[in-house]
Protein backbone atom coordinates (compact mmCIF):
# COMPACT_ATOMS: atom_id res chain seq x y z
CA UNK A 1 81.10 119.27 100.94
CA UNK A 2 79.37 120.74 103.90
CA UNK A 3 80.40 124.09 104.18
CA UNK A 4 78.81 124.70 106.97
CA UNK A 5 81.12 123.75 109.25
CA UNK A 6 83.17 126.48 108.47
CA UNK A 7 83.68 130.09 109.75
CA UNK A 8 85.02 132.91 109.31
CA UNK A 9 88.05 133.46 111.07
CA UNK A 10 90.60 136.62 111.90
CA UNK A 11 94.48 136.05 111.03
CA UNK A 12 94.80 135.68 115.03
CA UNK A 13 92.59 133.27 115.40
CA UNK A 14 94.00 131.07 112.15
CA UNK A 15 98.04 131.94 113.64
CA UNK A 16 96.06 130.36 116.88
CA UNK A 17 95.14 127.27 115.38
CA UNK A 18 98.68 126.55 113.56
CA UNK A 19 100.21 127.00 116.89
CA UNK A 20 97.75 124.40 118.40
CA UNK A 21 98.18 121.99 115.85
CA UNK A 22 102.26 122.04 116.22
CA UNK A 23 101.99 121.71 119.86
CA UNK A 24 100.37 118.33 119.12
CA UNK A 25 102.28 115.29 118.67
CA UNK A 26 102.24 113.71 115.00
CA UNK A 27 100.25 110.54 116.04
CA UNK A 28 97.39 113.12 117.09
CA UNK A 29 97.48 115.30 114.07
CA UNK A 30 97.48 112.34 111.83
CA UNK A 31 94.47 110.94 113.84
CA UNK A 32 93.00 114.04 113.26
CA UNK A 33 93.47 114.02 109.68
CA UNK A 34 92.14 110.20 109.50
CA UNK A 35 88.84 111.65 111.34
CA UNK A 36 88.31 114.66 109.54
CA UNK A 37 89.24 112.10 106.03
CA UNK A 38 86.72 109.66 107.61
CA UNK A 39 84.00 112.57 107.56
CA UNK A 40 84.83 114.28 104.26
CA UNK A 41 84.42 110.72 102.33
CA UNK A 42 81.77 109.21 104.59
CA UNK A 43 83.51 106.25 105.45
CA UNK A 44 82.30 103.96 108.42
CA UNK A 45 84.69 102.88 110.80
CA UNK A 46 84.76 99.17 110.16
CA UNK A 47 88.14 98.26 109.74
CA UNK A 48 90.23 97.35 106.50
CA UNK A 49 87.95 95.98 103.76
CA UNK A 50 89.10 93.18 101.68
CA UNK A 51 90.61 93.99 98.40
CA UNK A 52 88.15 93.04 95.17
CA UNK A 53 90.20 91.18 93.27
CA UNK A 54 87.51 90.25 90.66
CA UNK A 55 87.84 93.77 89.33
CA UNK A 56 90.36 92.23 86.93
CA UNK A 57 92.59 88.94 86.00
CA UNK A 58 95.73 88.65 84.65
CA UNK A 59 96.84 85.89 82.12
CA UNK A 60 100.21 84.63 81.46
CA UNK A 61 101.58 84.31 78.04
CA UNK A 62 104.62 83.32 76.21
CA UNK A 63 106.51 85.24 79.69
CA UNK A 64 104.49 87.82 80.29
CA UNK A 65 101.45 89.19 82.35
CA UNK A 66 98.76 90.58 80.41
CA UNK A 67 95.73 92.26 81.79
């Protein structure tokens, strides 16, 4: 993690930012949180990627599923 992008901050200032972040609607704080998830994980904005389904199989036998 890159902690650079942090600083130090007084109380005031953090009280400041809580007060921002309520005053924003819930479709921009979860953007937000998608972006700043995006960065954290280093994920490239290309859309959904398709599910690997070779990772496993499962077999049916006398009923049930096995793995």
């Amino acid at each position: 993690m890159d902690k650079t992008a942090f600083k130090m901050q007084t109380f005031a200032q953090a009280d400041f930012q809580q007060e921002y972040w309520k005053s924003k609607s819930m479709e921009e704080r979860l953007h937000a949180a998608m972006e700043l998830t995006k960065i954290a994980y280093q994920v490239v904005d290309t859309g959904f990627l398709p599910m690997d389904k070779t990772a496993f199989s499962m077999k049916k036998r006398n009923g049930l599923y096995i793995s």
